[in-house]
C-alpha atoms as a PDB file:
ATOM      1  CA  UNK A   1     123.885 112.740  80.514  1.00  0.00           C
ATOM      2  CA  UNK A   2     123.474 110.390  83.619  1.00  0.00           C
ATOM      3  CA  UNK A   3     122.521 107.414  81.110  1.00  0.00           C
ATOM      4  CA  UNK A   4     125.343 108.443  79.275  1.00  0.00           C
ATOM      5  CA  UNK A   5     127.784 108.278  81.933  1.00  0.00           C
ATOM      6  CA  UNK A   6     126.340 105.147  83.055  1.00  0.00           C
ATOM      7  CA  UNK A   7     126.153 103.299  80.133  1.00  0.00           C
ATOM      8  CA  UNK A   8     129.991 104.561  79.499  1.00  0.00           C
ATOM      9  CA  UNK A   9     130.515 102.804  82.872  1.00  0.00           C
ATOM     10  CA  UNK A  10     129.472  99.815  81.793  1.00  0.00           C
ATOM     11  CA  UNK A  11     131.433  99.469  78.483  1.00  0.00           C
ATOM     12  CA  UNK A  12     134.595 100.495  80.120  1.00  0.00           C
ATOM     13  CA  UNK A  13     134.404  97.776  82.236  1.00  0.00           C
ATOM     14  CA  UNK A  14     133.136  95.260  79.560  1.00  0.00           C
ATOM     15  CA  UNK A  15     136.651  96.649  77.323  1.00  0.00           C
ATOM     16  CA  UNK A  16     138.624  95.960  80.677  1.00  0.00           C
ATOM     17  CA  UNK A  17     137.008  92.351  81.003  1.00  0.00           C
ATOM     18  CA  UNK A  18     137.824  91.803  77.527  1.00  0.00           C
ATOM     19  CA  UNK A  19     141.561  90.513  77.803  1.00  0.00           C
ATOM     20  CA  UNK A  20     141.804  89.644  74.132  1.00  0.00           C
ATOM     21  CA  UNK A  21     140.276  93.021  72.900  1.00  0.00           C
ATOM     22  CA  UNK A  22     142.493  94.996  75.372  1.00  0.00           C
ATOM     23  CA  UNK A  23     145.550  92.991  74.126  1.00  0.00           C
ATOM     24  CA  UNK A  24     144.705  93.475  70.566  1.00  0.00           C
ATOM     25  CA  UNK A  25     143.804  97.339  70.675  1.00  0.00           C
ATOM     26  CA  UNK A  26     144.992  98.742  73.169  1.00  0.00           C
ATOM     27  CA  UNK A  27     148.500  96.959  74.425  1.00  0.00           C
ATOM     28  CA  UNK A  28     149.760  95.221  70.979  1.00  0.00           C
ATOM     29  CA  UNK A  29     151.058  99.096  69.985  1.00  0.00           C
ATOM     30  CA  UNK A  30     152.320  99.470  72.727  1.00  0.00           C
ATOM     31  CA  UNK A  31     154.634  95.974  72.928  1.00  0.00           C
ATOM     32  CA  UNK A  32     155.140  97.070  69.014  1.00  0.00           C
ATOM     33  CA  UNK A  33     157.036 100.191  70.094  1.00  0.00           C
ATOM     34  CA  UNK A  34     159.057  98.531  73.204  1.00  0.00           C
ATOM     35  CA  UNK A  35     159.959  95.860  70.219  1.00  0.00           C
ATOM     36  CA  UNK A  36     160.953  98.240  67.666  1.00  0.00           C
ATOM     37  CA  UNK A  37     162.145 100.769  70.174  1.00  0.00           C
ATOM     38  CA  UNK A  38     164.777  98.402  71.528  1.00  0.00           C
ATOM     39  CA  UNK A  39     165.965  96.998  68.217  1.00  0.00           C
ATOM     40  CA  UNK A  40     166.175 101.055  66.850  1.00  0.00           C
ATOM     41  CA  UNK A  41     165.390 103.341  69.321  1.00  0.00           C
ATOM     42  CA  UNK A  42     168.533 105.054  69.352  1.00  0.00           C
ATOM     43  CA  UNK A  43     169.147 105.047  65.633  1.00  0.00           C
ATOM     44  CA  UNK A  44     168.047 107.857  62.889  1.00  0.00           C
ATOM     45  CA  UNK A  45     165.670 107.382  61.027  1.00  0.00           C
ATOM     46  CA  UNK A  46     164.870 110.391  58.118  1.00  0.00           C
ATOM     47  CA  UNK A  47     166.862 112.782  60.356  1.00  0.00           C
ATOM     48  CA  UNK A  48     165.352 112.023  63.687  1.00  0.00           C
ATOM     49  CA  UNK A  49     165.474 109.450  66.441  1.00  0.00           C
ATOM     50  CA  UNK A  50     164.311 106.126  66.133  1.00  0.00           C
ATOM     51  CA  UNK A  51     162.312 106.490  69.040  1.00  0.00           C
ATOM     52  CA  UNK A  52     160.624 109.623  67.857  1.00  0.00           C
ATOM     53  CA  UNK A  53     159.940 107.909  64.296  1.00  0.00           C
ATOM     54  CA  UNK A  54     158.215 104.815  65.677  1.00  0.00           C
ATOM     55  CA  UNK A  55     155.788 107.027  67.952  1.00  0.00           C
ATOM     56  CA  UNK A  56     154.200 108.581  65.218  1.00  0.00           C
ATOM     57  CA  UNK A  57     153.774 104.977  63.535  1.00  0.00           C
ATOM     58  CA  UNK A  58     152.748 103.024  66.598  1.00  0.00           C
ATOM     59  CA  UNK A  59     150.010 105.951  67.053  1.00  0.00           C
ATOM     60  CA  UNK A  60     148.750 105.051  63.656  1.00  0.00           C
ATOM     61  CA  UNK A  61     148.797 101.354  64.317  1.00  0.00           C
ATOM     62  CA  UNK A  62     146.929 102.054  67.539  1.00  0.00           C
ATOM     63  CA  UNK A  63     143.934 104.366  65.848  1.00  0.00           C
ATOM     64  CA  UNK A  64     144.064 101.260  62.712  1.00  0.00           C
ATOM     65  CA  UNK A  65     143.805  98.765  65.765  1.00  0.00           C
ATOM     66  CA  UNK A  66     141.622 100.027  68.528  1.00  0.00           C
ATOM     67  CA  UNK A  67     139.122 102.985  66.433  1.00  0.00           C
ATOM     68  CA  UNK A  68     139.028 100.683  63.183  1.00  0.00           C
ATOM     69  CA  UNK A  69     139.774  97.412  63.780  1.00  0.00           C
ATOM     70  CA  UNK A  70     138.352  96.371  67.667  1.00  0.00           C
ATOM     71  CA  UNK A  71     135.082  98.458  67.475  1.00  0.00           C
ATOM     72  CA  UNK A  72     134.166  97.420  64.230  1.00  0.00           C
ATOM     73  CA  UNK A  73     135.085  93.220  65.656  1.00  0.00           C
ATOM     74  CA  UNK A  74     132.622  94.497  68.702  1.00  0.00           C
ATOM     75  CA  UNK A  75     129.733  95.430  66.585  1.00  0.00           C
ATOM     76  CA  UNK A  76     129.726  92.781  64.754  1.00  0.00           C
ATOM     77  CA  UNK A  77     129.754  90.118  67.589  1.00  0.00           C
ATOM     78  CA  UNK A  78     127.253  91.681  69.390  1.00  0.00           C
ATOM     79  CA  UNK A  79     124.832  92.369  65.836  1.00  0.00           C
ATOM     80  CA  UNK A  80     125.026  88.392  65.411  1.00  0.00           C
ATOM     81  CA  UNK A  81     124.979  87.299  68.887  1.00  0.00           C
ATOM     82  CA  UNK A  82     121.425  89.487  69.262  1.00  0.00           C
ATOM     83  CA  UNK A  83     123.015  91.972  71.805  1.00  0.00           C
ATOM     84  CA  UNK A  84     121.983  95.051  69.683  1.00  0.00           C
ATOM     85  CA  UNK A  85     119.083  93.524  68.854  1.00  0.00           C
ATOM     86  CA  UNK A  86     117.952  93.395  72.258  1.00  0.00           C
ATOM     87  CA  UNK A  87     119.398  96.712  73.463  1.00  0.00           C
ATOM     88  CA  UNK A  88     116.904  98.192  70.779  1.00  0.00           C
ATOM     89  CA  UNK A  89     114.130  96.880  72.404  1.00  0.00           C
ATOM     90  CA  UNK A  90     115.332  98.817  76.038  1.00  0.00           C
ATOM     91  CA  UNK A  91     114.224 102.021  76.768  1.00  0.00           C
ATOM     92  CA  UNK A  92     118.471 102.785  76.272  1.00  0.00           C
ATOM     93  CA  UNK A  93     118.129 105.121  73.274  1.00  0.00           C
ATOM     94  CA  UNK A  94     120.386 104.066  70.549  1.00  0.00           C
ATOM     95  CA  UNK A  95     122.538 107.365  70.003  1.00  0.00           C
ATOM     96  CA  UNK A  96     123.392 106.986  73.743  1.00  0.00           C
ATOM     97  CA  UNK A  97     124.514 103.640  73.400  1.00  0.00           C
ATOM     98  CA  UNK A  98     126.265 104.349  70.289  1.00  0.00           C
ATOM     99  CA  UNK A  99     128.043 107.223  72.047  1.00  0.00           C
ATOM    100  CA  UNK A 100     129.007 105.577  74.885  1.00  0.00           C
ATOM    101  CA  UNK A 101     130.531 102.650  72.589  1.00  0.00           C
ATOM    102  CA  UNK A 102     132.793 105.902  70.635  1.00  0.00           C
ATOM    103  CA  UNK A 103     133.215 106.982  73.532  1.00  0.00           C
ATOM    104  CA  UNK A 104     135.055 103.840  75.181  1.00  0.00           C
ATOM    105  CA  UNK A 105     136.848 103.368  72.172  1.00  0.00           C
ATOM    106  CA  UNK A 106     138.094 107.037  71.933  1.00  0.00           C
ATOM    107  CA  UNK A 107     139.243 106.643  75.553  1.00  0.00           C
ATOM    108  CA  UNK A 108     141.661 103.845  75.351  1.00  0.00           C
ATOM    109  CA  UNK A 109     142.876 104.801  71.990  1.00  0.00           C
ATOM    110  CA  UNK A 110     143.625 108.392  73.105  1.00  0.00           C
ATOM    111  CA  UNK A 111     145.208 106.482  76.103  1.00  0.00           C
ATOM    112  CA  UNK A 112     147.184 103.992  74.585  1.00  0.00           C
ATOM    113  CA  UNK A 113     148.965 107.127  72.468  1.00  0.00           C
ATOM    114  CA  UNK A 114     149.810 108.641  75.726  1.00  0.00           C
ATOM    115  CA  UNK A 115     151.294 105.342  77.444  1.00  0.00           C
ATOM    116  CA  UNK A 116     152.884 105.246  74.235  1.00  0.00           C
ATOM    117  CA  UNK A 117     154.545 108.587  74.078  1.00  0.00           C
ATOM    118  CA  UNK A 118     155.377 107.959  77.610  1.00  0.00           C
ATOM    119  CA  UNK A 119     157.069 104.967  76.764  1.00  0.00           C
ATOM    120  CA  UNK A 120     159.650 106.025  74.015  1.00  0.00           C
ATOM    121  CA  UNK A 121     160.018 109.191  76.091  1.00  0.00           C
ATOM    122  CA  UNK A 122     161.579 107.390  79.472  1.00  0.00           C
ATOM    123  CA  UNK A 123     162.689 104.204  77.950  1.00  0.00           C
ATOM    124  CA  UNK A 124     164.472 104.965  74.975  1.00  0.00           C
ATOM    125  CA  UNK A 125     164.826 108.385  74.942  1.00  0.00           C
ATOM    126  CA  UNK A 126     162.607 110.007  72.731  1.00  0.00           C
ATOM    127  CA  UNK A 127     161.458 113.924  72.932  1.00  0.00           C
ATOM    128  CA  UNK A 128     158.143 114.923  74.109  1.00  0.00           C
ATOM    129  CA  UNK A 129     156.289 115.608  70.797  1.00  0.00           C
ATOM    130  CA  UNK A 130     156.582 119.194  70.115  1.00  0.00           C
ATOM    131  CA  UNK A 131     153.068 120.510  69.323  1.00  0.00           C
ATOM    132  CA  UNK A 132     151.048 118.999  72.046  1.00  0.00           C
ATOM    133  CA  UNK A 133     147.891 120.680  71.499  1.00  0.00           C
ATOM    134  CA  UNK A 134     147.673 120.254  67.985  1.00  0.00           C
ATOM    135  CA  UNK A 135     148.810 116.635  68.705  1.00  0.00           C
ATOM    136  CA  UNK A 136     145.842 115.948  70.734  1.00  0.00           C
ATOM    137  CA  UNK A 137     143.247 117.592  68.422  1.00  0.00           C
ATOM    138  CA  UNK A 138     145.271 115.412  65.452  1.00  0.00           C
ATOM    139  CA  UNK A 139     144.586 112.505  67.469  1.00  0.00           C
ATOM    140  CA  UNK A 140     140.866 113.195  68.280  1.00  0.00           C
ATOM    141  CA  UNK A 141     140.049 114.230  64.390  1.00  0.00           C
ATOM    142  CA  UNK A 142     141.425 110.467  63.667  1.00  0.00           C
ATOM    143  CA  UNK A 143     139.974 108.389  66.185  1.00  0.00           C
ATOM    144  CA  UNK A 144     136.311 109.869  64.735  1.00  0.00           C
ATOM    145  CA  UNK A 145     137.834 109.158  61.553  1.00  0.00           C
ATOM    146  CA  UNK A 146     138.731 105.368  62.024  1.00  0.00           C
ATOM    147  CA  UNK A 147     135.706 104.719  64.319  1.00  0.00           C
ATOM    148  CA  UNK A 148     133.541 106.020  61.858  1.00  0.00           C
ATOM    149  CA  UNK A 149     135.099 103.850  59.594  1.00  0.00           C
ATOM    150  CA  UNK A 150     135.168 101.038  61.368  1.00  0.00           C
ATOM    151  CA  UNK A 151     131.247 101.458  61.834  1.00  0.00           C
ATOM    152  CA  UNK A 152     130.512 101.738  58.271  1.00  0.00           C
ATOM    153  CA  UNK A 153     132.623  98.300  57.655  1.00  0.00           C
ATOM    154  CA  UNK A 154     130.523  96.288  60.042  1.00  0.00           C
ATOM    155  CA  UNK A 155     127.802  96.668  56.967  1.00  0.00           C
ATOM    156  CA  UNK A 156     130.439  94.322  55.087  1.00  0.00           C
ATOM    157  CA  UNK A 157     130.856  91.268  57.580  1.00  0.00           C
ATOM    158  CA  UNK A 158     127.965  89.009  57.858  1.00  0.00           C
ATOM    159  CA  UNK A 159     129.627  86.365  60.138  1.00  0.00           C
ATOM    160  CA  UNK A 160     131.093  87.506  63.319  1.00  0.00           C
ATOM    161  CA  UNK A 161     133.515  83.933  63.446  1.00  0.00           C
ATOM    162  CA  UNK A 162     134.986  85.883  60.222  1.00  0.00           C
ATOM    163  CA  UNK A 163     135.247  89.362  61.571  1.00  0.00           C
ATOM    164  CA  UNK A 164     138.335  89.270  63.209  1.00  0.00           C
ATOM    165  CA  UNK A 165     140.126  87.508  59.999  1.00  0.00           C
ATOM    166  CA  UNK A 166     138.187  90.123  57.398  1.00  0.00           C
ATOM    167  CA  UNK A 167     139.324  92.950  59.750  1.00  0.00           C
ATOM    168  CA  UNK A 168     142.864  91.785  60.051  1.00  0.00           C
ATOM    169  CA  UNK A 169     143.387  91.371  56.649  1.00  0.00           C
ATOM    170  CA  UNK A 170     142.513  94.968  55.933  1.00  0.00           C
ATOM    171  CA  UNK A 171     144.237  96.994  58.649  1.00  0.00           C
ATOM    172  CA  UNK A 172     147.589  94.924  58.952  1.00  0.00           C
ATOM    173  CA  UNK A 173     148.691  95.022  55.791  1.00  0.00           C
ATOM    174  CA  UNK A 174     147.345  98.914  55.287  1.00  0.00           C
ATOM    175  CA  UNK A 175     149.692  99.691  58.432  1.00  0.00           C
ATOM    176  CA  UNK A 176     152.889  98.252  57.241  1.00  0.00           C
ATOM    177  CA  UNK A 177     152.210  99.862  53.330  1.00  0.00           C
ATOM    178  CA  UNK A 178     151.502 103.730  55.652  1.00  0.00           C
ATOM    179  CA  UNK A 179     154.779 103.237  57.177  1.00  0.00           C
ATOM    180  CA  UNK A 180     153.901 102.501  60.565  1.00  0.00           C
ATOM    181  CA  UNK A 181     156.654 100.477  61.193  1.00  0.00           C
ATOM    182  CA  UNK A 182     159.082 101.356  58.605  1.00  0.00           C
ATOM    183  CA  UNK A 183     159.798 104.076  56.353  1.00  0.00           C
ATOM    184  CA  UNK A 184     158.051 104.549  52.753  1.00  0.00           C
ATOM    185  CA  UNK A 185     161.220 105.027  51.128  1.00  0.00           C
ATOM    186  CA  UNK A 186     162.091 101.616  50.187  1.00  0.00           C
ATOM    187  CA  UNK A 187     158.785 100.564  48.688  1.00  0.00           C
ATOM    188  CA  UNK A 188     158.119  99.849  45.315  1.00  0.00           C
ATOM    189  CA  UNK A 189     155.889 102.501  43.827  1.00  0.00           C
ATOM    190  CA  UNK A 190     152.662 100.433  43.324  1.00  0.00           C
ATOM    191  CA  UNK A 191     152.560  99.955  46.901  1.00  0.00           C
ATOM    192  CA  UNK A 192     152.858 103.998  48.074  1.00  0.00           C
ATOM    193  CA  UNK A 193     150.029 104.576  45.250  1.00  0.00           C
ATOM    194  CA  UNK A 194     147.500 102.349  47.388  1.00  0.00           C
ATOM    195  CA  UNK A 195     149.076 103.315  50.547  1.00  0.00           C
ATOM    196  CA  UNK A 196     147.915 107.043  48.760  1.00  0.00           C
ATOM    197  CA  UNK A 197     144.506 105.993  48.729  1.00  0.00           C
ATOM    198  CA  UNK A 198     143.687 105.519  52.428  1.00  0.00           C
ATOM    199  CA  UNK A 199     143.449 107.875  55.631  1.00  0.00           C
ATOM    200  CA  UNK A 200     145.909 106.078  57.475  1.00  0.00           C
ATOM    201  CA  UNK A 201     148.750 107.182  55.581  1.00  0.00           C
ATOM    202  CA  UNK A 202     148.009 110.786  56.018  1.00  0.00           C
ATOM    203  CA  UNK A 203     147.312 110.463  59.718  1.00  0.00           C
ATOM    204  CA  UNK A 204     150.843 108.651  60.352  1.00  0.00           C
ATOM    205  CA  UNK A 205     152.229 112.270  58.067  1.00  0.00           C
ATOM    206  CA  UNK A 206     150.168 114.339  60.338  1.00  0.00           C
ATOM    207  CA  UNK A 207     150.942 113.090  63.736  1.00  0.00           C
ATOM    208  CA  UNK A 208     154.664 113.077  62.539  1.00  0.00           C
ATOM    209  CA  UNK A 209     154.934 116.663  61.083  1.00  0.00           C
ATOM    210  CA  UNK A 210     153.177 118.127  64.852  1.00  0.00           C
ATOM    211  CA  UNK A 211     155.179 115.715  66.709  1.00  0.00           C
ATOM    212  CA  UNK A 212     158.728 115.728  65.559  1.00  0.00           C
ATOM    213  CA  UNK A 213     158.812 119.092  63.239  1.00  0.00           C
ATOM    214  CA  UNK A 214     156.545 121.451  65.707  1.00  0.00           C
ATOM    215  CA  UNK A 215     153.975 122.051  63.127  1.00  0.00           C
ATOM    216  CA  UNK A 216     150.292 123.035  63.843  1.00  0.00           C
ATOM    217  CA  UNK A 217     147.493 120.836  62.694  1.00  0.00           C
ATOM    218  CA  UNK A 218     146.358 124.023  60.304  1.00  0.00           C
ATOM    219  CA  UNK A 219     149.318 124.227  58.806  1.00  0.00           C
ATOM    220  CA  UNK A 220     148.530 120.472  57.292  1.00  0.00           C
ATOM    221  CA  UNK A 221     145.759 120.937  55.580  1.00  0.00           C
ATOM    222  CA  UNK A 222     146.227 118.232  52.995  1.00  0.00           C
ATOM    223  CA  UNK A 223     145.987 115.747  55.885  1.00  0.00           C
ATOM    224  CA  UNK A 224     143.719 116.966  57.382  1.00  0.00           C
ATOM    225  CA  UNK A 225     141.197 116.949  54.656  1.00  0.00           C
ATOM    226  CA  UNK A 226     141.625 113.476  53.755  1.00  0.00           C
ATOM    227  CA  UNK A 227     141.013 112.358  57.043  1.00  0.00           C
ATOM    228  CA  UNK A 228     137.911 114.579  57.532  1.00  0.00           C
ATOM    229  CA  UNK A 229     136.393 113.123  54.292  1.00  0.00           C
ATOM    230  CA  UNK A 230     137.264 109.609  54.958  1.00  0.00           C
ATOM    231  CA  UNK A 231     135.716 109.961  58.352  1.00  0.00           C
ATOM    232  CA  UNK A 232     132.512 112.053  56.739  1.00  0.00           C
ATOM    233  CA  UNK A 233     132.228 109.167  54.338  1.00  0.00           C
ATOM    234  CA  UNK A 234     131.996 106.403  57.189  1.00  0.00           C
ATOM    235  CA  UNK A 235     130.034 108.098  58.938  1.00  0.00           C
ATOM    236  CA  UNK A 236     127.260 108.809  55.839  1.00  0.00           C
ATOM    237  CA  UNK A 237     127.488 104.993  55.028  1.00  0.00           C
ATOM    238  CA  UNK A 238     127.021 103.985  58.686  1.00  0.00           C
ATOM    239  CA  UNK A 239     124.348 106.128  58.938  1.00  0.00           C
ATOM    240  CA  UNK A 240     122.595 104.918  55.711  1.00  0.00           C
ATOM    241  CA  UNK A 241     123.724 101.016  56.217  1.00  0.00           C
ATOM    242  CA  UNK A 242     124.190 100.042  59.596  1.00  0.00           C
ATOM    243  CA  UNK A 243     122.088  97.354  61.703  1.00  0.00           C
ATOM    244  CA  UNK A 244     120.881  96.407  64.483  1.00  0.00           C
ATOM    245  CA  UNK A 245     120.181  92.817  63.924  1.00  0.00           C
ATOM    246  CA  UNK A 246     121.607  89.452  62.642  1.00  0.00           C
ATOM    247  CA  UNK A 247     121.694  88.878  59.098  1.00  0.00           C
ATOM    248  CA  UNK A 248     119.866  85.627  58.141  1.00  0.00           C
ATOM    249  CA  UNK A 249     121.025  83.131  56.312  1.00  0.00           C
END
């Protein structure tokens, strides 16, 4: 546990050093909602307040951003660079490291959701969500999900100048087709089927229904199952696939 706790230390501060990860993950939702929240805060939006919408959305963009999308750019830098290479070779064993790295990632996403409940809360005001319990189990379940996600991707990306673009492409456009900054109801068809396919969809519908309706996380269990077997999946691939050092070539 010590090694744990200092190796936890240690990424913390490297994520806090970071200024372009940070931005990226952690404070891009939040500058999201402050954007959206002032141009329809105060509007309703599917029977609730535009302010209450956009926190379940900008929660979903923040688990996409920081669990998916900055941990899996992370890995990959430091698989290419020789960083993970090299930390095999320490007496550091690799599931501490590993945890430590979810761990730091887990942290400032579960952050982040709080700054940004905070947020539309006292700026624009929004309700405090009504299940918060529930909420924060919700919010756990998907940060595994994404990170274990994110981990199985790295398999995918063999360049980390690339990583950043491959990951962007994926998560950015997945966002805006899951509704987290608009509403589903004006898309065509097509586009809700694929939005269908992915966890980030549900997770927006789950974090909504505790947060604005008062529902429990059981009482989801659609939702809840996707996520769980997207985040079982990523976690069997990353298990089976992931490495330690550069590719060649």
């Amino acid at each position: 546990m010590r090694l744990f706790l200092h190796e936890l230390r240690g990424e913390l501060r490297l994520y806090v050093r970071s200024r372009e990860l940070a931005f990226f993950t952690f404070l891009l939702p939040i500058l999201f909602l402050v954007i959206l929240g002032s141009a329809y805060g105060d509007e309703e939006i599917e029977g609730h307040l535009g302010a209450d919408y956009l926190v379940s959305g900008m929660i979903g963009y923040g688990v996409a951003s920081t669990a998916f999308a900055g941990l899996a750019i992370v890995l990959v830098i430091r698989r290419e660079e020789g960083i993970l290479k090299r930390l095999r070779a320490t007496p550091l064993p690799a599931f501490t490291y590993i945890a430590a790295v979810l761990a730091t990632t887990m942290i400032a996403f579960l952050v982040g959701a709080v700054c940004i409940v905070a947020l539309a809360v006292t700026l624009f005001g929004g309700h405090f969500p009504k299940s918060p319990v529930s909420l924060a189990v919700a919010l756990v379940l998907g940060g595994a999900c994404f990170a274990a996600i994110g981990i199985g991707v790295t398999t995918f990306l063999h360049r980390s100048e690339g990583a950043s673009a491959a990951i962007n492409a994926v998560y950015i456009p997945l966002s805006f087709l899951s509704g987290a900054f608009f509403s589903q109801g004006g898309f065509p068809r097509f586009l809700t089927i694929a939005a269908d396919i992915f966890p980030l969809k549900y997770f927006i519908d789950l974090v909504a229904a505790i947060s604005l309706e008062g529902e429990q996380i059981w009482e989801r269990p659609v939702e809840v199952a996707v996520i769980a077997v997207w985040g079982l999946a990523g976690t069997a691939f990353a298990l089976r696939r992931f490495r330690w050092v550069p590719r060649e070539g």
